[in-house]
Structures are given as C-alpha cells and as structure tokens.
PDB file of N, CA and C in Angstrom:
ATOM      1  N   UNK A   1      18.050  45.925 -75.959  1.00  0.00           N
ATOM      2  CA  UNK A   1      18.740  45.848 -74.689  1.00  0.00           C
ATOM      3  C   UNK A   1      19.864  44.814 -74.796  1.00  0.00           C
ATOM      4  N   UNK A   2      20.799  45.370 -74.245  1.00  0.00           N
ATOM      5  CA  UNK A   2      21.854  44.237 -74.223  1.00  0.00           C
ATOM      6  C   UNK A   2      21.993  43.416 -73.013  1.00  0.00           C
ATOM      7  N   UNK A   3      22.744  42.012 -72.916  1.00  0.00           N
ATOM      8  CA  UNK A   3      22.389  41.208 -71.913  1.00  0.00           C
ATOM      9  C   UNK A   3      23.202  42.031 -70.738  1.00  0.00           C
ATOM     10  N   UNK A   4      22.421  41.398 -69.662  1.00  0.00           N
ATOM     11  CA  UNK A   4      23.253  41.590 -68.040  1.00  0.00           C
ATOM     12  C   UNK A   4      24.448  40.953 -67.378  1.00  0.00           C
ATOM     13  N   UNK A   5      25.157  41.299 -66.668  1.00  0.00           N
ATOM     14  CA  UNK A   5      26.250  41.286 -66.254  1.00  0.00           C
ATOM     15  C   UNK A   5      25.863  40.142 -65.105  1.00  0.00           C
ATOM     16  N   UNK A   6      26.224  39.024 -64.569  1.00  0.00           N
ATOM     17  CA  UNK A   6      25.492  38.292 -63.589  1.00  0.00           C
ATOM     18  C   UNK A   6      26.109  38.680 -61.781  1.00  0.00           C
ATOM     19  N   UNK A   7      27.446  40.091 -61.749  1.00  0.00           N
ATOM     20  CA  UNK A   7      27.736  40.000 -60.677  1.00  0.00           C
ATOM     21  C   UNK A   7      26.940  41.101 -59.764  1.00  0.00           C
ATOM     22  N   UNK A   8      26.302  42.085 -60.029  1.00  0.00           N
ATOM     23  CA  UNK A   8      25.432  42.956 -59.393  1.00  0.00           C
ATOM     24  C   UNK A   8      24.076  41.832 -59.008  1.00  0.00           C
ATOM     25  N   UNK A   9      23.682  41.096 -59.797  1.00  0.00           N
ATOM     26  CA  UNK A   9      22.237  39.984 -59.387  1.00  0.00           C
ATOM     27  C   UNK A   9      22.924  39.249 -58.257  1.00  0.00           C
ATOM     28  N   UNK A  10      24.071  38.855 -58.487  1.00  0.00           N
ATOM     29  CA  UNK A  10      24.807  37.784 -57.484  1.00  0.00           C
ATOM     30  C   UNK A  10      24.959  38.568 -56.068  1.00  0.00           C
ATOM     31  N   UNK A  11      25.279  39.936 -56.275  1.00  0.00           N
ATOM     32  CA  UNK A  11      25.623  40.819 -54.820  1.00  0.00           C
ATOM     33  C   UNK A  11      24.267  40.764 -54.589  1.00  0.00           C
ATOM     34  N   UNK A  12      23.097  41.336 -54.850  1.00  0.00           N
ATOM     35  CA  UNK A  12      21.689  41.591 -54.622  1.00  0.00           C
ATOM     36  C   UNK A  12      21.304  40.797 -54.081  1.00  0.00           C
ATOM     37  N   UNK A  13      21.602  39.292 -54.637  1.00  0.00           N
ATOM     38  CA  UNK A  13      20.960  38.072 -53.920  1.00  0.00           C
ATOM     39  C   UNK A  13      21.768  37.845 -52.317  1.00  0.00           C
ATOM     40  N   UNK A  14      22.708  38.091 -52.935  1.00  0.00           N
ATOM     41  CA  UNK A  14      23.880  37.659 -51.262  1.00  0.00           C
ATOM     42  C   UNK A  14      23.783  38.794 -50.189  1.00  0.00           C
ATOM     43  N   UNK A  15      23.178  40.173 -50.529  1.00  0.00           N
ATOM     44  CA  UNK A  15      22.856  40.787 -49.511  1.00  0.00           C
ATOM     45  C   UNK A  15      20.854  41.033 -48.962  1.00  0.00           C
ATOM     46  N   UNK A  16      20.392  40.006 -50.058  1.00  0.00           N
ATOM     47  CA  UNK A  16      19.132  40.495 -49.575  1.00  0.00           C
ATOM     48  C   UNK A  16      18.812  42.340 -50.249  1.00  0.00           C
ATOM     49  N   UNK A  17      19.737  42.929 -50.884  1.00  0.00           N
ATOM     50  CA  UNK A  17      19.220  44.187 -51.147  1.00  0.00           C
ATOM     51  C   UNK A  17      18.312  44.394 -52.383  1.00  0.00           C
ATOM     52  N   UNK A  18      17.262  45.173 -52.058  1.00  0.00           N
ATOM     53  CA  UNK A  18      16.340  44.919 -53.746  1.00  0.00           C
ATOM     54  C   UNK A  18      17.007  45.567 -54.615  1.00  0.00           C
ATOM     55  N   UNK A  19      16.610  45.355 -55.995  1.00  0.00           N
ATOM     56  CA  UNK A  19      16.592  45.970 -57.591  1.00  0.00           C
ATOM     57  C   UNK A  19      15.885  46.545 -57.536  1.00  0.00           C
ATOM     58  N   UNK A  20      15.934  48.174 -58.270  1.00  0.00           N
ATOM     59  CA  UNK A  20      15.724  49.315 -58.543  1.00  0.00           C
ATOM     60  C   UNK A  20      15.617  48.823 -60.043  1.00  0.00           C
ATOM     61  N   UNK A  21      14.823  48.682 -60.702  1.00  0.00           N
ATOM     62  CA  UNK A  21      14.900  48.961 -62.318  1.00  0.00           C
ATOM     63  C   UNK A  21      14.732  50.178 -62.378  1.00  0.00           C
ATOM     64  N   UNK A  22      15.190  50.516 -63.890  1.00  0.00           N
ATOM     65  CA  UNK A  22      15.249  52.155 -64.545  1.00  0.00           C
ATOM     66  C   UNK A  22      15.520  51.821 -66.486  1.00  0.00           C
ATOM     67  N   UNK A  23      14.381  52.167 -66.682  1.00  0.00           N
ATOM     68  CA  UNK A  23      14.014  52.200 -67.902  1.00  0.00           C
ATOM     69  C   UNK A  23      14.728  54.183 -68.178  1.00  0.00           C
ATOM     70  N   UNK A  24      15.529  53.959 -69.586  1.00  0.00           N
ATOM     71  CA  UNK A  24      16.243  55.246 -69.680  1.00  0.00           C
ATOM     72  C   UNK A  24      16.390  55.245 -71.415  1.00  0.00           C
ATOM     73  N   UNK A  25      15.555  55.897 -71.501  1.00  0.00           N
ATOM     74  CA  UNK A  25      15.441  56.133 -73.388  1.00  0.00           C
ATOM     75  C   UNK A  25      15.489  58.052 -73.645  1.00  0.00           C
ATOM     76  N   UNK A  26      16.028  58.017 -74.451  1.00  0.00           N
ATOM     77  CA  UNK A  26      16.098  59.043 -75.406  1.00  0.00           C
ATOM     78  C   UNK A  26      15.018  60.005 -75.666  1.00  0.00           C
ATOM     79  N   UNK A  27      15.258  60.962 -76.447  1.00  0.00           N
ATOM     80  CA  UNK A  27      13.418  61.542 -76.807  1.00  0.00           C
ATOM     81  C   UNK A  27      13.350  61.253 -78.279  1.00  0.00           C
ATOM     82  N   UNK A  28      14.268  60.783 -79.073  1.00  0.00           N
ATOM     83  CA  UNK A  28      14.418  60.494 -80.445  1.00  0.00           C
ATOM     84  C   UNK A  28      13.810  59.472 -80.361  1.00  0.00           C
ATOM     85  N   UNK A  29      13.162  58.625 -81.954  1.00  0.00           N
ATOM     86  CA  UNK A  29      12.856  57.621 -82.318  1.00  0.00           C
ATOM     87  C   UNK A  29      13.629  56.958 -83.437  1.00  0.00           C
ATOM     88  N   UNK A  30      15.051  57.048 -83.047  1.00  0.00           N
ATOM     89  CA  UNK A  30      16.281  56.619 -83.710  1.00  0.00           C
ATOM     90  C   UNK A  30      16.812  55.145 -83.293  1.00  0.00           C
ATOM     91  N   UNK A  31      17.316  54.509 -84.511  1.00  0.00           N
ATOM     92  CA  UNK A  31      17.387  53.550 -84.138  1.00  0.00           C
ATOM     93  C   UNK A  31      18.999  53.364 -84.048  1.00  0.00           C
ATOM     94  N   UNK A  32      19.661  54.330 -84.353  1.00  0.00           N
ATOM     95  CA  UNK A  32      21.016  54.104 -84.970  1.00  0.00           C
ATOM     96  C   UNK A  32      21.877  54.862 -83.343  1.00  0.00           C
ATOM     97  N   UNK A  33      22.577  54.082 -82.856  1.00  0.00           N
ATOM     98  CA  UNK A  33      23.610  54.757 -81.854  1.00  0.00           C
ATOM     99  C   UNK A  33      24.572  55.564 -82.323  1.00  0.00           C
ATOM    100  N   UNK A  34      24.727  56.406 -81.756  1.00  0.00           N
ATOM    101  CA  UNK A  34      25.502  57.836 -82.085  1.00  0.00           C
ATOM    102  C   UNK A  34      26.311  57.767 -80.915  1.00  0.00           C
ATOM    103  N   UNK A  35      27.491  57.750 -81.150  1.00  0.00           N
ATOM    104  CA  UNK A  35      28.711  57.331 -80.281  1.00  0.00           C
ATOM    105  C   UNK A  35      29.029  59.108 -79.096  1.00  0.00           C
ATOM    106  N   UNK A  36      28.846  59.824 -79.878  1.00  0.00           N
ATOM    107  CA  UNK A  36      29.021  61.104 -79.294  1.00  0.00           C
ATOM    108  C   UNK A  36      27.792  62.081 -78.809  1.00  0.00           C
ATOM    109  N   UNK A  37      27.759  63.058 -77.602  1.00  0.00           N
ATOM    110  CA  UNK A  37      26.655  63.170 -76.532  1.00  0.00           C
ATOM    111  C   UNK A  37      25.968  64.422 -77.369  1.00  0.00           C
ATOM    112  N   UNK A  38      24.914  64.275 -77.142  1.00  0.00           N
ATOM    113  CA  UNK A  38      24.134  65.551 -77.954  1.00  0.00           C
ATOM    114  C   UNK A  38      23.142  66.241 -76.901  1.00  0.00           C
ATOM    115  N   UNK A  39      23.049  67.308 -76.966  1.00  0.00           N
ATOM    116  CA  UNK A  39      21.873  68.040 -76.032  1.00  0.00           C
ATOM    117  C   UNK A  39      20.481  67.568 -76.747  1.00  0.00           C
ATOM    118  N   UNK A  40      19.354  67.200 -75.437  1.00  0.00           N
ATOM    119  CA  UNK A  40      18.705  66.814 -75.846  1.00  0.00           C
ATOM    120  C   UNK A  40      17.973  66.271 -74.365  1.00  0.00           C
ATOM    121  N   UNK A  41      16.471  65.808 -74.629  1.00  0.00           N
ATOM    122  CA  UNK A  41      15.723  65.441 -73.574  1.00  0.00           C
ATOM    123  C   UNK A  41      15.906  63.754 -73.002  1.00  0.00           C
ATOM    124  N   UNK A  42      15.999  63.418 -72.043  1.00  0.00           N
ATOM    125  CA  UNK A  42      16.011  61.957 -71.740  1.00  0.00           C
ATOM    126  C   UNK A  42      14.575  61.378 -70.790  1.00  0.00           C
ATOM    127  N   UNK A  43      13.923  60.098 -70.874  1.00  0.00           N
ATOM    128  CA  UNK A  43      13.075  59.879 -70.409  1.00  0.00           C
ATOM    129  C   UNK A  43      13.249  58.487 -69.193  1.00  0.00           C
ATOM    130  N   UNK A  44      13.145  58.898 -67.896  1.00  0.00           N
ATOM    131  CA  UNK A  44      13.570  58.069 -67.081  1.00  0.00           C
ATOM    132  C   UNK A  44      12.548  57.108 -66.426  1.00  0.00           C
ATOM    133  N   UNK A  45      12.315  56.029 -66.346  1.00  0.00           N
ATOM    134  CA  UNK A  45      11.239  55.578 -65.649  1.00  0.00           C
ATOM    135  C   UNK A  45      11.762  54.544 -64.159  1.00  0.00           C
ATOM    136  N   UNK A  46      11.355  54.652 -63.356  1.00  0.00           N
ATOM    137  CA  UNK A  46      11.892  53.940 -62.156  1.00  0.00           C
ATOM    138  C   UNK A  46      10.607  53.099 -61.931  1.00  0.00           C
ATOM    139  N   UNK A  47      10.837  51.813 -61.111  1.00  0.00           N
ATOM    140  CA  UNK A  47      10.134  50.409 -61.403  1.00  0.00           C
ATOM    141  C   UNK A  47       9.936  50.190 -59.760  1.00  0.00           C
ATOM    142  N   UNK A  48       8.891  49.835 -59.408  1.00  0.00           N
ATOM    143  CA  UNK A  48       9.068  49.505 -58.239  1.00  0.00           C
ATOM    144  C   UNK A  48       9.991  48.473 -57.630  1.00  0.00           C
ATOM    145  N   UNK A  49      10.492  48.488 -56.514  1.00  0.00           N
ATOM    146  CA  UNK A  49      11.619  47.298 -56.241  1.00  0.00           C
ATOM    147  C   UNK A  49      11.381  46.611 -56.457  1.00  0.00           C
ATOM    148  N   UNK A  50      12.351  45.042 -56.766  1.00  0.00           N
ATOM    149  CA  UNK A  50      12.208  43.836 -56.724  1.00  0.00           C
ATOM    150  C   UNK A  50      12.902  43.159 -55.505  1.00  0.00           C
ATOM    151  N   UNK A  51      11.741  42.426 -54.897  1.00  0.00           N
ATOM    152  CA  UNK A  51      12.816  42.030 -53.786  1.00  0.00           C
ATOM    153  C   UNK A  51      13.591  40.540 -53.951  1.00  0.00           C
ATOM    154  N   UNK A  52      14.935  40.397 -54.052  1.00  0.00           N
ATOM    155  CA  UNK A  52      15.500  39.399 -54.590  1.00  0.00           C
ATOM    156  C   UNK A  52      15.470  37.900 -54.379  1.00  0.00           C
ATOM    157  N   UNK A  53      15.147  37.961 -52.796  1.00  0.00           N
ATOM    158  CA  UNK A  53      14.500  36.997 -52.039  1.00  0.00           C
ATOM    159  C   UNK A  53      13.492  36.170 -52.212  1.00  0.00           C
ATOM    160  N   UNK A  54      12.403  36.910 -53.239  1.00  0.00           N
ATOM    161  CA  UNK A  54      11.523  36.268 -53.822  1.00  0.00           C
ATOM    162  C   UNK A  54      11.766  35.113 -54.624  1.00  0.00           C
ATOM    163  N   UNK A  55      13.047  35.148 -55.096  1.00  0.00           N
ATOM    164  CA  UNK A  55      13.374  34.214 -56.524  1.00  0.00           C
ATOM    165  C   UNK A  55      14.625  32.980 -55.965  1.00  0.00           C
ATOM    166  N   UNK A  56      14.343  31.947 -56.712  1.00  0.00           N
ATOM    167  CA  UNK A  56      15.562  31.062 -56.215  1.00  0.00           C
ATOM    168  C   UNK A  56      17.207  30.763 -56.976  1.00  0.00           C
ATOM    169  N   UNK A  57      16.716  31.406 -58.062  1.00  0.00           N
ATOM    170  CA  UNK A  57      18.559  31.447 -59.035  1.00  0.00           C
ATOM    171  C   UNK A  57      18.333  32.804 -59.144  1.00  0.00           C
ATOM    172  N   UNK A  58      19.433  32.967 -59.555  1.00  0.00           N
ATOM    173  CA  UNK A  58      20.326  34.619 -59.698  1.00  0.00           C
ATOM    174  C   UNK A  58      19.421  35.195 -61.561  1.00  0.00           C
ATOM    175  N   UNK A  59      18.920  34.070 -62.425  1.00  0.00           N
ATOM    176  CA  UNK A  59      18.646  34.415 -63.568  1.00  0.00           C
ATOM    177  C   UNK A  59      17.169  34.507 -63.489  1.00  0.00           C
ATOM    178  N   UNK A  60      16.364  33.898 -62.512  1.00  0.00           N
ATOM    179  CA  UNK A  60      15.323  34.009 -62.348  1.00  0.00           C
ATOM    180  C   UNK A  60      15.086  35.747 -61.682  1.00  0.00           C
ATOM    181  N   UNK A  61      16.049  36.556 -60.941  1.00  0.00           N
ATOM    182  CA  UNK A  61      15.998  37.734 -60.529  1.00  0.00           C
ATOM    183  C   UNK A  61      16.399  38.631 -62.029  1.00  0.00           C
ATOM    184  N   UNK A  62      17.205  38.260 -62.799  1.00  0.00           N
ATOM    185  CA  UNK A  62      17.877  38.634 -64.448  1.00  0.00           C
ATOM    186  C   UNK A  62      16.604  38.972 -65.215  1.00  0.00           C
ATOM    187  N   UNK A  63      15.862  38.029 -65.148  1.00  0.00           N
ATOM    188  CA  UNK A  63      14.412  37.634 -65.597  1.00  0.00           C
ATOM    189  C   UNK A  63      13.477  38.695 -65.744  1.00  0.00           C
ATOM    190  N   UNK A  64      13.402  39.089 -64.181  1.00  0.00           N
ATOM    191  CA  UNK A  64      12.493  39.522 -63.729  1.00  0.00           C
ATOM    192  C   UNK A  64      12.937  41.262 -63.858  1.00  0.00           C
ATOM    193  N   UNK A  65      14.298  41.476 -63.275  1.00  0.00           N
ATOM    194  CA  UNK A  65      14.415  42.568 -63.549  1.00  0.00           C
ATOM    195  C   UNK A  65      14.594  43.382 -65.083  1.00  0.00           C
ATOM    196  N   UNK A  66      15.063  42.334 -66.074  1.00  0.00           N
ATOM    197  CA  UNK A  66      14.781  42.753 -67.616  1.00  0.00           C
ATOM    198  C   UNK A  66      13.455  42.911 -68.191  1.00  0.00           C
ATOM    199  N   UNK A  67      12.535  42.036 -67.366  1.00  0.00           N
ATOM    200  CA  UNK A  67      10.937  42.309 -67.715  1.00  0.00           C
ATOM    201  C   UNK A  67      11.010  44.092 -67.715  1.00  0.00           C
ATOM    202  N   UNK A  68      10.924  43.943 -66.202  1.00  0.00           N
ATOM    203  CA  UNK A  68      10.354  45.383 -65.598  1.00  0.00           C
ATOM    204  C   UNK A  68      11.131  46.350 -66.161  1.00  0.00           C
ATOM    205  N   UNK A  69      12.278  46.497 -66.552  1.00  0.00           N
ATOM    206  CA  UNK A  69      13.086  47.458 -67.858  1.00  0.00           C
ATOM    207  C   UNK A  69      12.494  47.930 -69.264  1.00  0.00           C
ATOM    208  N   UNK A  70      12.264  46.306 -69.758  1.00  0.00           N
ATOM    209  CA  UNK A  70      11.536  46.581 -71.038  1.00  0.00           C
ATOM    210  C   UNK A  70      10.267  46.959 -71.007  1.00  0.00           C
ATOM    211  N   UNK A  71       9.434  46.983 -69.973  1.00  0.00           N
ATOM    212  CA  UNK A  71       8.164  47.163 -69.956  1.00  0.00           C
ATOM    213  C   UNK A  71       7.949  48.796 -69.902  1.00  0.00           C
ATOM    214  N   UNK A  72       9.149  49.601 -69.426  1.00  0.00           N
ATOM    215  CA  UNK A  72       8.876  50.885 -69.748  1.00  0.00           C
ATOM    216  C   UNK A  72       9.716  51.725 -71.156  1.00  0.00           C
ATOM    217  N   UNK A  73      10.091  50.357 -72.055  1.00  0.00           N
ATOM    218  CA  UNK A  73      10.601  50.875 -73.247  1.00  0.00           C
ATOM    219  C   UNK A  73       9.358  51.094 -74.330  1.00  0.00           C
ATOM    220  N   UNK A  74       9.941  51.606 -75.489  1.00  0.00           N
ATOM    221  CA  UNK A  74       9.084  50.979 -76.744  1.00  0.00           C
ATOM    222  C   UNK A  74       9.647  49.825 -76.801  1.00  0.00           C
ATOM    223  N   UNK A  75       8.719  49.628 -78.054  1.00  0.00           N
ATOM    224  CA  UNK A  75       8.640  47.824 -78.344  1.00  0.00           C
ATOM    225  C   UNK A  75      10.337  48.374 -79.536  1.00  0.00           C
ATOM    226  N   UNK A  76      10.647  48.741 -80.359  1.00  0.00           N
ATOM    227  CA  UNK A  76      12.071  48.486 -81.074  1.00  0.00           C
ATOM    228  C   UNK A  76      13.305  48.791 -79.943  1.00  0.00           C
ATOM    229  N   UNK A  77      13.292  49.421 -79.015  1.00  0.00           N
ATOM    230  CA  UNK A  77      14.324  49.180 -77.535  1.00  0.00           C
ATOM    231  C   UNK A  77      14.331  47.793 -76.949  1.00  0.00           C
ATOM    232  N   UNK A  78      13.149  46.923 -77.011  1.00  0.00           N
ATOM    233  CA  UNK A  78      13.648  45.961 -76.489  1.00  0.00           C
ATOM    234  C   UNK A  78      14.374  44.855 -77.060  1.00  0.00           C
ATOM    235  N   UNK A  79      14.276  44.669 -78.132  1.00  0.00           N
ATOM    236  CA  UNK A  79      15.587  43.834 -78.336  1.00  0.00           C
ATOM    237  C   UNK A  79      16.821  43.704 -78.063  1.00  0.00           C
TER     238      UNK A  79
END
C-alpha cells in the first residue's frame, strides 16, 4: 500500500463525515504492476465506517483507516 494523502482525513475530520474503507485487490497473485487494464475479476471489500470524531489528530484517523484496508488484503499487499 502506498502512503495517504492527508487532505481527504483533514476534510473528514472538519466535517464530522465518516471513512468508508475499501480494500480492492485483483484475482491474481502477482506481485508485479502491469501499467495497462486487463479483463479480469476484482475483489472488493467494504469496512464498516469509521467515525472520525473518535480520534484526536488527523494521523491517528490515517492509522486507523490503513488498519481496516490492510486487514482485508493478503499479507504481500500490505506493504
């Protein structure tokens, strides 16, 4: 996984609106990115909300919502 962007956590926090995680992998067990789109199956997982309010910095919500991402990857996606 690559790191997060901090201005979508920053809107989330400033409106009170929750995070939606979404875990989104492939059906391959490839490790190599392929720049161009191929037909093929995708596997989507949606996370229950996070409500942003819960947390007191913007990285502590970063945190929390990269948990709940990786937790519906394999273990070589999460890095």
């Amino acid at each position: 996984m690559l790191p997060f962007k901090k201005g979508p956590f920053y809107l989330a926090m400033q409106a009170g609106a929750p995070c939606i995680p979404v875990s989104i992998m492939d059906g391959k067990d490839s490790r190599e990115r392929q720049p161009e789109m191929h037909p093929g199956a995708a596997y989507v997982v949606f996370h229950p909300p996070i409500d942003p309010t819960q947390f007191v910095t913007r990285e502590e919500l970063m945190h929390a919502v990269r948990q709940a991402i990786a937790s519906g990857l394999p273990e070589w996606m999460r890095n």
